[in-house]
Protein backbone atom coordinates (compact mmCIF):
# COMPACT_ATOMS: atom_id res chain seq x y z
CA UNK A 1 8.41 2.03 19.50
CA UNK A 2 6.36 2.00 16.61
CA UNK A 3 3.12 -0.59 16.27
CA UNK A 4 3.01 -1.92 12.75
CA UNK A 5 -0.56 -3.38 13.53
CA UNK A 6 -1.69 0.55 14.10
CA UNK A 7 0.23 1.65 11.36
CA UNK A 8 -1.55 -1.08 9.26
CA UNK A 9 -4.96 0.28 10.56
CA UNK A 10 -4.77 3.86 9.98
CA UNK A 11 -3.39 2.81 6.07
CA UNK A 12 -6.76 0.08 5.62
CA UNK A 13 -9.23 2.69 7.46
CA UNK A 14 -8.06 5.61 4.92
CA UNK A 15 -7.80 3.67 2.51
CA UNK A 16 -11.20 2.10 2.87
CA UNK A 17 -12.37 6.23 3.30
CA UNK A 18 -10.79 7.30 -0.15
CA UNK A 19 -12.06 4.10 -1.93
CA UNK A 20 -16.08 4.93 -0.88
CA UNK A 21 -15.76 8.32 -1.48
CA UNK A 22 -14.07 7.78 -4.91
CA UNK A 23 -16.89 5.18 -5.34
CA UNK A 24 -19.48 7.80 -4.92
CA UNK A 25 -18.10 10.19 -7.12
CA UNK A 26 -17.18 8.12 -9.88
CA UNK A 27 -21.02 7.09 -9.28
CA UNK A 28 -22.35 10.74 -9.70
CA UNK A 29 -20.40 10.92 -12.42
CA UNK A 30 -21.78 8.26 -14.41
CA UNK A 31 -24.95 9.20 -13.72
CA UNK A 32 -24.51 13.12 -15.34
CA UNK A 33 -25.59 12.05 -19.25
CA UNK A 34 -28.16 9.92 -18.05
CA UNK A 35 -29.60 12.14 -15.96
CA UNK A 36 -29.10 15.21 -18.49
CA UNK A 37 -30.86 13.10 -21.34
CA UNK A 38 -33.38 12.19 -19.78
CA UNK A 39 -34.49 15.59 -18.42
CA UNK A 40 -33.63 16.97 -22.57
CA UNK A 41 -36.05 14.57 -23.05
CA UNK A 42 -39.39 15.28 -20.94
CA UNK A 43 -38.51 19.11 -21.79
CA UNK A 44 -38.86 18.50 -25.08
CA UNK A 45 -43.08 18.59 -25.57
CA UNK A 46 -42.33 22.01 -24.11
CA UNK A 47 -38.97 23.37 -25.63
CA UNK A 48 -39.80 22.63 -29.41
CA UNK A 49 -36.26 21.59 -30.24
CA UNK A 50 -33.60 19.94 -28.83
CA UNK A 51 -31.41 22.62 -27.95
CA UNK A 52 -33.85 24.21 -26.31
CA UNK A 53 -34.84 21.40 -24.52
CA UNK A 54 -30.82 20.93 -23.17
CA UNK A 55 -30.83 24.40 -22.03
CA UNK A 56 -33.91 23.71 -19.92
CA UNK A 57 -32.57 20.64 -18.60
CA UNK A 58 -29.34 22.43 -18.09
CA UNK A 59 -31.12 24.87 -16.21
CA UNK A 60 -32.96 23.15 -14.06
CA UNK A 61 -32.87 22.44 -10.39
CA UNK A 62 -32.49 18.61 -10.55
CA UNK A 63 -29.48 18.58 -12.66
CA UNK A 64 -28.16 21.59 -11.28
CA UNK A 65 -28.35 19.57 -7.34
CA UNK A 66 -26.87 16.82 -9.31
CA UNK A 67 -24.34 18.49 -10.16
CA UNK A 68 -23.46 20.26 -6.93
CA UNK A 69 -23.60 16.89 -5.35
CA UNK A 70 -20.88 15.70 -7.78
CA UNK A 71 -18.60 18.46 -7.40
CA UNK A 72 -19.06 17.79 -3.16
CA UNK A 73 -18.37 14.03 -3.86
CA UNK A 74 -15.34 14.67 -5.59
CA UNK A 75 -14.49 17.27 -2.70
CA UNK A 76 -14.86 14.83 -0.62
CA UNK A 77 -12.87 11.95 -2.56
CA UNK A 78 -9.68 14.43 -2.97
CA UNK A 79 -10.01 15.10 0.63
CA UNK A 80 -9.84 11.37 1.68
CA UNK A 81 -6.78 10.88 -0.55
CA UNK A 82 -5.15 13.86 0.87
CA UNK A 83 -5.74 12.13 4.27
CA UNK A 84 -4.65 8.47 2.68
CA UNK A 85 -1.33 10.67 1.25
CA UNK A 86 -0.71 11.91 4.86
CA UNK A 87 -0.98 9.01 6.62
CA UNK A 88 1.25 7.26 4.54
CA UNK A 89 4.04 9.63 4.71
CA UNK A 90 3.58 9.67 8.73
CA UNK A 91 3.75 6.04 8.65
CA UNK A 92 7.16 6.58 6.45
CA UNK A 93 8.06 9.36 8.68
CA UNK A 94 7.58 6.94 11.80
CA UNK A 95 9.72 3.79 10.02
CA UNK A 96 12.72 6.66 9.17
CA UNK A 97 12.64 8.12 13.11
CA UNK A 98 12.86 4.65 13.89
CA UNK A 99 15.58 3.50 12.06
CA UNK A 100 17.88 6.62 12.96
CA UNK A 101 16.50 5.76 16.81
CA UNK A 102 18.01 2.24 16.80
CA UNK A 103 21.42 3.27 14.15
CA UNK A 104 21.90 5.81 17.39
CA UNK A 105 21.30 3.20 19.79
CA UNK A 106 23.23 1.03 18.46
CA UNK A 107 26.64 3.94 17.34
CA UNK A 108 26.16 4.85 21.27
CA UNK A 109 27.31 1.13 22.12
């Protein structure tokens, strides 16, 4: 027999997982022209113009770890709703064997 309080859990705890981790990367995200403009800006006494100064800031380590931990957020995030996706369709799965169970249970009488 199926437990619709464990069915609930597993939805709310991937849920919950797939929320945070899209939290984080929408996060990252935001923070990607920020970031970028403000390292454009304290290349710029060095660079000489601004497109100069984007390529350094392009180039260097702190925007290029920012960006690596973006693309691993978002990993992450599409992971969790892979897992969410699952989960749901077991729980489906689980309601369907169910059902056919009890119409067979109840054919065999």
């Amino acid at each position: 027999m199926i437990d619709p309080n464990k069915i609930y859990l597993e939805l709310v705890t991937t849920g919950k997982e797939w929320a945070e981790a899209q939290f984080l990367a929408n996060q990252l995200d935001d923070a990607t022209k920020p970031l970028l403009a403000k390292l454009t800006l304290d290349a710029m006494p060095r660079a000489g113009s601004v497109a100069a100064a984007e390529k350094t800031a392009l180039a260097s380590q702190p925007y290029r770890e920012h960006i690596k931990a973006t693309n691993e957020a978002k990993r992450d995030m599409l992971i969790a709703k892979i897992k969410y996706n699952a989960t749901e369709r077991l729980c489906d799965l689980r309601r369907t064997q169910e059902s056919s169970h009890r119409a067979a249970m109840s054919s065999a009488t």
